[in-house]
N, C-alpha and C. Protein backbone atom coordinates (compact mmCIF):
# COMPACT_ATOMS: atom_id res chain seq x y z
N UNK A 1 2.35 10.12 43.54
CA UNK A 1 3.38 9.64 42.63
C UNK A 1 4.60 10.56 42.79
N UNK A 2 5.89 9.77 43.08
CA UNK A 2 6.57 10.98 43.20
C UNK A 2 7.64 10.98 41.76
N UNK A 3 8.76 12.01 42.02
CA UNK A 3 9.16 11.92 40.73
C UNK A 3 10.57 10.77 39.96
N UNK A 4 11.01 10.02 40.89
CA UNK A 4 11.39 9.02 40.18
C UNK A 4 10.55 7.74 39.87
N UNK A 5 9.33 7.82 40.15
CA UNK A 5 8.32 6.90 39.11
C UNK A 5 8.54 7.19 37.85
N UNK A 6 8.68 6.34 37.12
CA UNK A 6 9.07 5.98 35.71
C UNK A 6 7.37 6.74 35.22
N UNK A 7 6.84 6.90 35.40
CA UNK A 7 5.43 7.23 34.68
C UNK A 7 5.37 9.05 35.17
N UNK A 8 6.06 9.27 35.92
CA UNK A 8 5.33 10.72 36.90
C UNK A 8 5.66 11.51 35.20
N UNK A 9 5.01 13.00 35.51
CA UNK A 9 4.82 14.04 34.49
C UNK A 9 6.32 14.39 34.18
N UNK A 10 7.22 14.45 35.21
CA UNK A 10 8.49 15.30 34.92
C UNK A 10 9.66 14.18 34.01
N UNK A 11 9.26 12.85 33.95
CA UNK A 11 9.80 11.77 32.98
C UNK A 11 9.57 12.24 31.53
N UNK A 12 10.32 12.46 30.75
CA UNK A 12 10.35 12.24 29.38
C UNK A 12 11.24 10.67 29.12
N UNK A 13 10.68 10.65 27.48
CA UNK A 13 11.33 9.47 27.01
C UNK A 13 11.62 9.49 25.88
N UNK A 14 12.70 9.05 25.09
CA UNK A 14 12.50 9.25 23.50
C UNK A 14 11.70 8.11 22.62
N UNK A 15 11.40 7.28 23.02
CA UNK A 15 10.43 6.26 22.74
C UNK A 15 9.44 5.72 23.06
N UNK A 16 8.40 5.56 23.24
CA UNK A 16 7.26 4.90 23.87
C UNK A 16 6.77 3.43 22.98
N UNK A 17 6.66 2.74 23.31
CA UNK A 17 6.65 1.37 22.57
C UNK A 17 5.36 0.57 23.04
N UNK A 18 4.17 0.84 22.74
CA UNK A 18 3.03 0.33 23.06
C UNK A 18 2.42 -0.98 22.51
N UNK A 19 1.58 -1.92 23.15
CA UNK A 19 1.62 -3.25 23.04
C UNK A 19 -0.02 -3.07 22.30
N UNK A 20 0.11 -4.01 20.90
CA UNK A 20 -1.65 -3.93 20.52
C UNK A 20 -2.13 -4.48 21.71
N UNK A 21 -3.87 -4.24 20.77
CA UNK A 21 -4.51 -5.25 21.87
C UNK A 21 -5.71 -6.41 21.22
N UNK A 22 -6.36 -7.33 22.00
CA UNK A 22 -7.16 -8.07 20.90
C UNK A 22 -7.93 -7.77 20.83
N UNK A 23 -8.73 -6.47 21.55
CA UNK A 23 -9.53 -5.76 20.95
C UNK A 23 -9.78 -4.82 19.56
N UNK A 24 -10.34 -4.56 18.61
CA UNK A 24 -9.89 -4.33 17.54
C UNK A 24 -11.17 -4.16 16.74
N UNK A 25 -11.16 -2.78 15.93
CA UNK A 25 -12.28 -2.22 15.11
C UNK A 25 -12.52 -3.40 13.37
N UNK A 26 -13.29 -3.92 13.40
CA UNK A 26 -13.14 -4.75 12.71
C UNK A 26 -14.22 -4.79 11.60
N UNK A 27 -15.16 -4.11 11.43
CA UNK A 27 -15.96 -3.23 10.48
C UNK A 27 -15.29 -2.14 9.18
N UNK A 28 -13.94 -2.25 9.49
CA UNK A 28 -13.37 -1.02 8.47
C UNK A 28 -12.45 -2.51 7.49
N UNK A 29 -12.48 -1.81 6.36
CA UNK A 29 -11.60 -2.32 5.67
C UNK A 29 -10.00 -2.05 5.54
N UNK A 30 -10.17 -0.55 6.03
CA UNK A 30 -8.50 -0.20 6.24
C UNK A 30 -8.44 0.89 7.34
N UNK A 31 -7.39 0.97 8.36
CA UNK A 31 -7.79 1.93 9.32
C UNK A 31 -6.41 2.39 9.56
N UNK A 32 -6.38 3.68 10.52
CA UNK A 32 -4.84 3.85 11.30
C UNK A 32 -4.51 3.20 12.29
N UNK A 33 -3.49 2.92 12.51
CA UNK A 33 -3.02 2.10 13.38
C UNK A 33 -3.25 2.58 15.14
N UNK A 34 -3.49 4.08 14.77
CA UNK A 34 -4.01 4.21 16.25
C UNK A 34 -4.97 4.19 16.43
N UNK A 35 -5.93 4.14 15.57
CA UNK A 35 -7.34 4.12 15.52
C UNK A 35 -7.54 2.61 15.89
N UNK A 36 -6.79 1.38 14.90
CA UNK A 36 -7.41 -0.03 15.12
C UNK A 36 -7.76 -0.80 16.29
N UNK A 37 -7.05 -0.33 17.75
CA UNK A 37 -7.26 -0.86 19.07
C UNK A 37 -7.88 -0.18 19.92
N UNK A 38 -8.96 -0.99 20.10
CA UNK A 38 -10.06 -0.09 21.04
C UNK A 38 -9.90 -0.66 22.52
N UNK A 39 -8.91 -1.33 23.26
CA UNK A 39 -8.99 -1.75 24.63
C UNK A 39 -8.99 -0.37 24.84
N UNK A 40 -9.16 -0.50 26.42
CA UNK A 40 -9.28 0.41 27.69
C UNK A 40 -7.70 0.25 27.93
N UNK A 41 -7.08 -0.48 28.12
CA UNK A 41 -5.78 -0.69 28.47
C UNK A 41 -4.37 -0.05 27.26
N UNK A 42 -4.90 0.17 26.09
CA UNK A 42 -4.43 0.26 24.64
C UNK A 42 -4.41 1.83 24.74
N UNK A 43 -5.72 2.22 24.73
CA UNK A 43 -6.02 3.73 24.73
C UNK A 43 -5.34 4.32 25.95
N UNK A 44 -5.45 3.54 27.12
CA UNK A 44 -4.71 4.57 28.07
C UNK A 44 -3.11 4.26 28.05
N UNK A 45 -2.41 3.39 27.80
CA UNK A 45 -1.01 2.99 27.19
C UNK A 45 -0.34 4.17 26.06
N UNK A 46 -1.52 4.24 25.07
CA UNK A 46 -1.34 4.94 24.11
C UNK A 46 -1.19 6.35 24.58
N UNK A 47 -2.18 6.62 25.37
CA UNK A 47 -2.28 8.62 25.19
C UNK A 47 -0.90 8.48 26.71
N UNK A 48 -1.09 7.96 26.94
CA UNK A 48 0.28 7.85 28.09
C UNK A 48 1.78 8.02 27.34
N UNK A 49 1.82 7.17 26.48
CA UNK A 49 3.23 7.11 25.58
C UNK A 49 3.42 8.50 24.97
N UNK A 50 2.02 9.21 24.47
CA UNK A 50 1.98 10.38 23.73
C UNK A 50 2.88 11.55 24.12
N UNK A 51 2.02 11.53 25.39
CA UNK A 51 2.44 12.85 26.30
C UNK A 51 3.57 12.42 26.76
N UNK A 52 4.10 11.26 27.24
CA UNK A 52 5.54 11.40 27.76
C UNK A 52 6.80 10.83 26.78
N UNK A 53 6.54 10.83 25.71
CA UNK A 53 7.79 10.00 24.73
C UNK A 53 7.47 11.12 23.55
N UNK A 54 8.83 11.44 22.77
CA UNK A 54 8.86 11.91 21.63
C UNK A 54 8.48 11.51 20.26
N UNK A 55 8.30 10.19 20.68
CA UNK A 55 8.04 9.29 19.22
C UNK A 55 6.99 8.12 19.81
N UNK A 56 5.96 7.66 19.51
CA UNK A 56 5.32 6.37 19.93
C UNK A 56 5.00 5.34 18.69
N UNK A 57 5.79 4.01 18.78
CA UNK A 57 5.63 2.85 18.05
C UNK A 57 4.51 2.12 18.86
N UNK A 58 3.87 1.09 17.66
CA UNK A 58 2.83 -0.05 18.02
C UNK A 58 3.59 -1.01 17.90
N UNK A 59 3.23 -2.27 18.96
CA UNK A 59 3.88 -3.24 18.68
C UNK A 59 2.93 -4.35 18.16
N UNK A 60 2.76 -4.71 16.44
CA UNK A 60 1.44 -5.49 16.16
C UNK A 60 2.22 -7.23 16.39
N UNK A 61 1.44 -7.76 16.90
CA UNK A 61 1.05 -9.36 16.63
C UNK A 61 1.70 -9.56 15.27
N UNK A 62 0.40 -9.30 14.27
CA UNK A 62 0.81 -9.35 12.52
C UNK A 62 2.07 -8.34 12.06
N UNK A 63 1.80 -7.29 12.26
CA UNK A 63 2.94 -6.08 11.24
C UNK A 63 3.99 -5.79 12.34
N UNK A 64 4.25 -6.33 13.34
CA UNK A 64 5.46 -6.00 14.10
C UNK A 64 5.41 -4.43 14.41
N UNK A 65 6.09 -3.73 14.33
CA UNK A 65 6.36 -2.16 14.50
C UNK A 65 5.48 -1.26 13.61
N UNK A 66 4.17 -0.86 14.00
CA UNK A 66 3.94 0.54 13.44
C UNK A 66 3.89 1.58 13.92
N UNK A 67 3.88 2.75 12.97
CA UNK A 67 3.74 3.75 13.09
C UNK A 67 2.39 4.41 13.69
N UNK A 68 2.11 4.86 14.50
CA UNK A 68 0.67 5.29 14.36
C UNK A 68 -0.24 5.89 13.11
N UNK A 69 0.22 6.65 12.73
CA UNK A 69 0.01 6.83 11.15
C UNK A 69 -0.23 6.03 10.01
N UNK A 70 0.05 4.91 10.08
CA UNK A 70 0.18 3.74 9.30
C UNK A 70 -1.03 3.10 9.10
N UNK A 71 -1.61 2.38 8.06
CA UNK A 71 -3.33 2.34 7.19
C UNK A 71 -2.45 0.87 7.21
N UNK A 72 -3.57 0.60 8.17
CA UNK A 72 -3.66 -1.20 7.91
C UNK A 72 -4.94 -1.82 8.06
N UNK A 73 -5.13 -3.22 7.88
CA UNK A 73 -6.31 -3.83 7.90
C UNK A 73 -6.47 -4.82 8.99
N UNK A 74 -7.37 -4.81 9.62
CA UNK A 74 -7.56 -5.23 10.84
C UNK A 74 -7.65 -7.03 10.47
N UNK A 75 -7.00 -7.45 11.99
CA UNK A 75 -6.67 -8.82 11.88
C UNK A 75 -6.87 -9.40 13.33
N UNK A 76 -6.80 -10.95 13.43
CA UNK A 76 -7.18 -11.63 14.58
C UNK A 76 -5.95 -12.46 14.65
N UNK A 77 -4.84 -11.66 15.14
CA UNK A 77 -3.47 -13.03 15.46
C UNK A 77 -3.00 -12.11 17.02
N UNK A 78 -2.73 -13.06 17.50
CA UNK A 78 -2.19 -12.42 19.24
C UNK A 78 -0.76 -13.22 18.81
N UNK A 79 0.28 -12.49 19.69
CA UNK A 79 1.68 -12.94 20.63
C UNK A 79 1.05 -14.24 21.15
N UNK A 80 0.51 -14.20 21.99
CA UNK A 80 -0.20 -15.72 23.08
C UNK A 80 0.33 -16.35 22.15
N UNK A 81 -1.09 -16.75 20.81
CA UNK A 81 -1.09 -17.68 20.16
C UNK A 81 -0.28 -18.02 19.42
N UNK A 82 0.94 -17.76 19.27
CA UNK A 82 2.13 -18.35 18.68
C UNK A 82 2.76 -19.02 19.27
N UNK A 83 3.68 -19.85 18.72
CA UNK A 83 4.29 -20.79 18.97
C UNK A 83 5.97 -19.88 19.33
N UNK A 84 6.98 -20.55 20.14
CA UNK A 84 8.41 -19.70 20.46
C UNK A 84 9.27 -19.83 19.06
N UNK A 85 8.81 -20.38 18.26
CA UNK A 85 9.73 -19.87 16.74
C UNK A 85 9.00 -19.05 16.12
N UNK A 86 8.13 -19.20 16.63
CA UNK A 86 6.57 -17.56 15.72
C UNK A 86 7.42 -16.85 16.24
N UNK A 87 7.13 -16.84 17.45
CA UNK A 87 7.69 -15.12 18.48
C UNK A 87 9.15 -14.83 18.01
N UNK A 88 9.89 -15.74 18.02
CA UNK A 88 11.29 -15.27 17.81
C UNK A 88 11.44 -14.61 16.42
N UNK A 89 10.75 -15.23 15.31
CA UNK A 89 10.91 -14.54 14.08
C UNK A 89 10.15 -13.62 14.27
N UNK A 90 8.79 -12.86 14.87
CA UNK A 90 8.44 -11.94 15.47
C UNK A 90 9.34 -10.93 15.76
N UNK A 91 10.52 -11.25 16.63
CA UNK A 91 10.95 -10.43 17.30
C UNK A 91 12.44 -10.38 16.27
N UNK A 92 12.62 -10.82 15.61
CA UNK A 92 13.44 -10.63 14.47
C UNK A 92 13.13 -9.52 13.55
N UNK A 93 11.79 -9.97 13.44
CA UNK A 93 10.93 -8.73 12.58
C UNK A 93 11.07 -7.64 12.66
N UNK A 94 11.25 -7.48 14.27
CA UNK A 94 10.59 -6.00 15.16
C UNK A 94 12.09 -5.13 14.56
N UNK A 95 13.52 -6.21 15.28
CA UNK A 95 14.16 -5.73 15.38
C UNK A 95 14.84 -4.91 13.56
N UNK A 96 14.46 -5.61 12.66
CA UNK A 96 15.03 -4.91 11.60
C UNK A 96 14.11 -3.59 11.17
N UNK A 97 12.92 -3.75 11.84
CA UNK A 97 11.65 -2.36 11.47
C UNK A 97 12.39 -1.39 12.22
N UNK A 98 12.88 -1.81 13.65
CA UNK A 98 13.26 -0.42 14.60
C UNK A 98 14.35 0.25 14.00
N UNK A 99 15.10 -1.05 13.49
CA UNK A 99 16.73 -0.67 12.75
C UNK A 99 16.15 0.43 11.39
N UNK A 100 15.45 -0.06 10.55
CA UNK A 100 14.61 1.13 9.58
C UNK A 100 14.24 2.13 10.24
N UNK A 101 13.61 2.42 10.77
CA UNK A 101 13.22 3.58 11.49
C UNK A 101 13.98 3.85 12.52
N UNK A 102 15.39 3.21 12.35
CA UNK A 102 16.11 4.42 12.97
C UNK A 102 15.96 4.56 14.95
N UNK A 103 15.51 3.76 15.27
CA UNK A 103 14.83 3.40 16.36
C UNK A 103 15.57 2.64 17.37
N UNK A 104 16.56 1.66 16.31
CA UNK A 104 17.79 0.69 17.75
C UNK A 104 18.49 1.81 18.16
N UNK A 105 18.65 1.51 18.95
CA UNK A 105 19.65 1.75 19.93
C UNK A 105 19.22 3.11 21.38
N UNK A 106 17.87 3.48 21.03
CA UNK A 106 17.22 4.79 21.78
C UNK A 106 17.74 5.08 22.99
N UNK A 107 18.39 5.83 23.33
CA UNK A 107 18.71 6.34 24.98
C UNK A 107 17.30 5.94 25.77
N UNK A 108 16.48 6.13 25.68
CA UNK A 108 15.57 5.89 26.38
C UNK A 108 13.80 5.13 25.64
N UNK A 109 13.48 4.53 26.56
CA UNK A 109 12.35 3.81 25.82
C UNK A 109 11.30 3.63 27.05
N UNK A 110 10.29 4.13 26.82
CA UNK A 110 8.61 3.85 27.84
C UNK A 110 8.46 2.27 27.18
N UNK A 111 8.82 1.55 28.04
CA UNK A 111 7.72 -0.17 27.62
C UNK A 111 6.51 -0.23 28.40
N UNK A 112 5.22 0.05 27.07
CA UNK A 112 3.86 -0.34 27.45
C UNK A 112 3.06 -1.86 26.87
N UNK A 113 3.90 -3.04 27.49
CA UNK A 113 2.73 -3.96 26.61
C UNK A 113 3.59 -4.81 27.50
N UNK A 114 2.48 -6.07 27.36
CA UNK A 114 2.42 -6.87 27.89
C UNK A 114 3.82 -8.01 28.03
N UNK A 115 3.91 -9.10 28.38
CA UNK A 115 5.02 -9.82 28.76
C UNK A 115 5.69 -10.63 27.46
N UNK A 116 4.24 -11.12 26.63
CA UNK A 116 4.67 -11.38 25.17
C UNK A 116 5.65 -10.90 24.34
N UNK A 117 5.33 -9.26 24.41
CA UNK A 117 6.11 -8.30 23.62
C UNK A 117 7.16 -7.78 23.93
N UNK A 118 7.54 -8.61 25.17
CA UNK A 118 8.80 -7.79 25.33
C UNK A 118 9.98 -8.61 24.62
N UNK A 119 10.81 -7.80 24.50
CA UNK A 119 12.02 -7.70 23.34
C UNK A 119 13.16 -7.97 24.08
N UNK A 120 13.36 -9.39 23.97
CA UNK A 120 14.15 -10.26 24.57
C UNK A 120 15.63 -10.80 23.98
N UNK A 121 17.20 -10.51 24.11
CA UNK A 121 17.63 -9.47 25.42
C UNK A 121 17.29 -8.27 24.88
N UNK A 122 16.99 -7.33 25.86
CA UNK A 122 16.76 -5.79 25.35
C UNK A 122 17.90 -5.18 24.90
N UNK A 123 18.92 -5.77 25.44
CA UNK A 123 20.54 -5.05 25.08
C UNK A 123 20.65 -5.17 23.27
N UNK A 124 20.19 -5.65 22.90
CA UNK A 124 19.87 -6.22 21.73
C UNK A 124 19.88 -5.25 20.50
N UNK A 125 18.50 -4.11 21.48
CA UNK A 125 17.68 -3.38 20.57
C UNK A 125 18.10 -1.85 21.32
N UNK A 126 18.49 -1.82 22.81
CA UNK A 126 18.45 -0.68 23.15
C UNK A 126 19.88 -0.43 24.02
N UNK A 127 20.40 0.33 24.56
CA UNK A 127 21.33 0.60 25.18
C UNK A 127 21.20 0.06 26.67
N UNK A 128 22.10 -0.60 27.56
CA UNK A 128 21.85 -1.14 28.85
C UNK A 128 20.82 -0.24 29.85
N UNK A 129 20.13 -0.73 30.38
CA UNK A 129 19.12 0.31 31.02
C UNK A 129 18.21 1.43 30.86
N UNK A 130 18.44 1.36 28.79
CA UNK A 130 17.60 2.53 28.55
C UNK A 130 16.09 1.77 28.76
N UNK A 131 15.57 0.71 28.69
CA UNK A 131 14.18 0.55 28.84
C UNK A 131 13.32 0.23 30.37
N UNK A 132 12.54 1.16 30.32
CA UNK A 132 11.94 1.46 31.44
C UNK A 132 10.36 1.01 31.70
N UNK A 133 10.34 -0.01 32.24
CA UNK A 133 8.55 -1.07 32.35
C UNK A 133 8.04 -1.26 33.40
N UNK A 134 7.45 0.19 33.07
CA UNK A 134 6.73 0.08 34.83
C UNK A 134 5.34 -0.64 35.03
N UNK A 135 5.08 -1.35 33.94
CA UNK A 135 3.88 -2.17 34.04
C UNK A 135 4.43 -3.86 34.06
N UNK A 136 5.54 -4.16 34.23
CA UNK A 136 6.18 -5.50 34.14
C UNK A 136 5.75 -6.00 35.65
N UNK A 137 5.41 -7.30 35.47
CA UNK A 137 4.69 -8.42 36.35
C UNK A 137 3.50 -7.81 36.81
N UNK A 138 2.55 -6.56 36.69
CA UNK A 138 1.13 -6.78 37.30
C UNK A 138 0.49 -7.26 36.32
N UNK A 139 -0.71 -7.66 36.97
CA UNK A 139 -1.76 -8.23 36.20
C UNK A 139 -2.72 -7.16 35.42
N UNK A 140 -3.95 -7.57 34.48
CA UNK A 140 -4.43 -6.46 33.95
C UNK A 140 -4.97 -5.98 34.75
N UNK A 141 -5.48 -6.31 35.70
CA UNK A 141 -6.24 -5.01 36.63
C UNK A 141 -5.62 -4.27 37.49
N UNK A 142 -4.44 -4.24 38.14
CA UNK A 142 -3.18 -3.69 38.46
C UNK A 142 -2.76 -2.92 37.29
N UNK A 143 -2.63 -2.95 35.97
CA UNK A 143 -1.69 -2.50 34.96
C UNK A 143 -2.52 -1.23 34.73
N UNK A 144 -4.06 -1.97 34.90
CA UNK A 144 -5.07 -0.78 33.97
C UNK A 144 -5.25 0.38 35.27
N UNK A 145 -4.80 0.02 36.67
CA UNK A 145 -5.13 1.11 37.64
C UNK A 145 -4.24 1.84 37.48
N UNK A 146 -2.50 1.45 37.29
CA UNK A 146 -1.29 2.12 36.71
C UNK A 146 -1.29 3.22 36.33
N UNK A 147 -1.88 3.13 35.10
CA UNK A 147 -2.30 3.59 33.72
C UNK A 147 -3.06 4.37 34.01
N UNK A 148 -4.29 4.16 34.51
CA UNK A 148 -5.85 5.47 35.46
C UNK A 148 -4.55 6.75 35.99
N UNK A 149 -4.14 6.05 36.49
CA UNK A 149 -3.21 7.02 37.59
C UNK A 149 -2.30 7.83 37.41
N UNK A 150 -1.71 7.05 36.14
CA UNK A 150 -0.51 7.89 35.43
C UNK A 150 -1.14 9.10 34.81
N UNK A 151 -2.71 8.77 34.57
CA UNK A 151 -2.62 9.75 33.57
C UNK A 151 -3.80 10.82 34.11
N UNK A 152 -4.11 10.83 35.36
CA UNK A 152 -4.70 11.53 35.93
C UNK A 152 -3.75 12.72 36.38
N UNK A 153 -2.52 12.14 37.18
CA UNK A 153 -1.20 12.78 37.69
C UNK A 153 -1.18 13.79 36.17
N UNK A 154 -1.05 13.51 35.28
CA UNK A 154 -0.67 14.31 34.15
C UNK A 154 -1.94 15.31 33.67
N UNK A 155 -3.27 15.18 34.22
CA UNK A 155 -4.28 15.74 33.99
C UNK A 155 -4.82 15.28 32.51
N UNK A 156 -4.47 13.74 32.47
CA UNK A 156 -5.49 13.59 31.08
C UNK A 156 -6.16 12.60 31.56
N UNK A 157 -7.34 12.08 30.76
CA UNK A 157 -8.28 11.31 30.80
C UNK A 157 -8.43 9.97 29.58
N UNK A 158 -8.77 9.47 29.92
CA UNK A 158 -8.73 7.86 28.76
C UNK A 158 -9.89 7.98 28.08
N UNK A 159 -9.08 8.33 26.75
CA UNK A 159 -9.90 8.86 25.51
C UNK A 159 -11.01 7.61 25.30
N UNK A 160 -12.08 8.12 24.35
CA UNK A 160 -13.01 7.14 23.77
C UNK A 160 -12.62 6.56 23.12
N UNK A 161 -12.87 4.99 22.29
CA UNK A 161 -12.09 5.10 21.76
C UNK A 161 -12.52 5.32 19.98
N UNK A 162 -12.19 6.21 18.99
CA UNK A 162 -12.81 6.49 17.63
C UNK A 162 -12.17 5.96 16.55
N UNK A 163 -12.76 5.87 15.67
CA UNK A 163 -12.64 5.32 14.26
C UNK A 163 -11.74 6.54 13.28
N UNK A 164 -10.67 6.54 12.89
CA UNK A 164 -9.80 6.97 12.04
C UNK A 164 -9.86 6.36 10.52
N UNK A 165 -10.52 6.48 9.80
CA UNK A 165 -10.54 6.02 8.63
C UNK A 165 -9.58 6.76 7.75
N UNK A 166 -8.78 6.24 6.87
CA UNK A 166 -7.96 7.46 5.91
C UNK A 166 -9.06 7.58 4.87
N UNK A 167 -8.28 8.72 3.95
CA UNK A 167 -9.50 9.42 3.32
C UNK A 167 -9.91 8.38 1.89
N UNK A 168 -8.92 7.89 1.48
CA UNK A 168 -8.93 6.87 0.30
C UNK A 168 -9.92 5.96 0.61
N UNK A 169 -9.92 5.30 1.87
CA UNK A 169 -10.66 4.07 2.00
C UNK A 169 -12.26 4.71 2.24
N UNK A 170 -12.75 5.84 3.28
CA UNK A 170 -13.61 6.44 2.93
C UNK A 170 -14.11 6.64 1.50
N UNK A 171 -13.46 7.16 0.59
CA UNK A 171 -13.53 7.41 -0.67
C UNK A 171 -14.33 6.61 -1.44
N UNK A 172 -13.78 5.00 -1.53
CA UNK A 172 -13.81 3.58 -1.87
C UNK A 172 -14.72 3.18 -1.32
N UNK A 173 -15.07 3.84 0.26
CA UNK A 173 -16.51 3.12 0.67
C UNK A 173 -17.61 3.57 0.14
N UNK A 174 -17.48 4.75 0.31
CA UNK A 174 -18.72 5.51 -0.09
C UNK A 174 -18.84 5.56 -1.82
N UNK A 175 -17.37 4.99 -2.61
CA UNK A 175 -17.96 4.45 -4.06
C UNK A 175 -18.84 3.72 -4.29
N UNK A 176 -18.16 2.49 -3.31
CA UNK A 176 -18.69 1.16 -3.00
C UNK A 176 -20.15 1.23 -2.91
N UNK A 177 -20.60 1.98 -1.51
CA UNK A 177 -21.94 1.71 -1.18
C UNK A 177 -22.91 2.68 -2.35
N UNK A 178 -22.13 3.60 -3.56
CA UNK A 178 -23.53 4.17 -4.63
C UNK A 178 -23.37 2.81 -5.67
N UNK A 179 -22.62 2.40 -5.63
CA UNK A 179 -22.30 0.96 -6.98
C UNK A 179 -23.41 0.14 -6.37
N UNK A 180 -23.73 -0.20 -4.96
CA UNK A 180 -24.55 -0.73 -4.64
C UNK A 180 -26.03 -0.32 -4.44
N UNK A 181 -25.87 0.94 -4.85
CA UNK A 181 -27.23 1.64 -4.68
C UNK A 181 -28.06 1.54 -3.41
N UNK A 182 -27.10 1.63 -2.06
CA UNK A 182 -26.96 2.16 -0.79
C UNK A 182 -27.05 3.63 -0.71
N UNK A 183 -27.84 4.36 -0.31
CA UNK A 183 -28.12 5.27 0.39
C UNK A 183 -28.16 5.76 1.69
N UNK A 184 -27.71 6.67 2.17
CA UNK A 184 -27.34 7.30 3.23
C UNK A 184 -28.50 7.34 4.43
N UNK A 185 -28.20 7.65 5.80
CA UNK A 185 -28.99 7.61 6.75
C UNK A 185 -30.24 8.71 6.11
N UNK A 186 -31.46 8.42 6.41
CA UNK A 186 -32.75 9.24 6.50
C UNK A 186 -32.85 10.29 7.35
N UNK A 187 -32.91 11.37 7.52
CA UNK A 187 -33.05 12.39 8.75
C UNK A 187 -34.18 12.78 8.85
């Protein structure tokens, strides 16, 4: 990889903009937003955006722009399955969340997600040429070798993927399950 690859180690970015996925922890009642997507493609997108962008947004299907930090409840709606006035008010959505957070206009932006999510004109949301998609037109098995590669070059590895529960909803579960007079694993 050399170093004007948009992915190599010596690239920074001030944004990383990662695409959900329809994979998704769906046993929790409320989770973090980096916790909720368990693809292989998600997780390595994700720890990719980490290390090379100052800031990393999700781009949800349902909630448009989160935060990684952000306690939401897991859901079954894709980009695909919308219709082009879904997506457009979609992408209406996105654009007044980025405008809140302060986010239009970024000198620079990592685009990790798929063809759905992209943010159509980009001039729109970002400055001419600040967005940089080095996963635009491969397929997923092309995208996901990308991704292997990018982040080997950087010496990381594609995390497992784990359950982030916030502490409230823990809290609430484990109310939940003594109200029910559920008891804990046997050792």
């Amino acid at each position: 990889m050399n170093e004007s690859d948009p992915l190599h180690p010596s690239r920074r970015y001030a944004l990383g903009l990662v695409g959900c996925s329809k994979q998704k922890w769906t046993h929790v009642p409320r989770i973090r937003a980096r916790s909720l997507y368990c693809s292989p493609a998600f997780l390595a997108s994700f720890t990719l955006a980490s290390a090379a962008c100052e800031r990393v947004l999700i781009l949800s299907a349902k909630y448009g722009v989160l935060q990684p930090e952000n306690v939401v409840e897991p859901y079954d709606q894709t980009l695909s399955e919308m219709d082009p006035f879904q997506r457009r008010d979609w992408r209406g959505k996105v654009w007044w969340q980025l405008r809140a957070l302060g986010f239009l206009h970024c000198p620079s932006v990592l685009f990790l997600a798929g063809r759905s999510y992209r943010l159509e004109p980009a001039s729109s949301y970002f400055p001419e040429g600040a967005v940089v998609e080095p996963l635009a037109g491969l397929g997923s098995g092309a995208r996901m070798a990308r991704l292997q590669a990018a982040l080997g070059v950087r010496g990381l590895r594609l995390p497992r993927p784990t359950i982030e529960v916030p502490p409230e909803t823990e809290e609430s579960h484990n109310a939940e399950r003594k109200a029910l007079g559920v008891r804990g694993r046997k050792r």
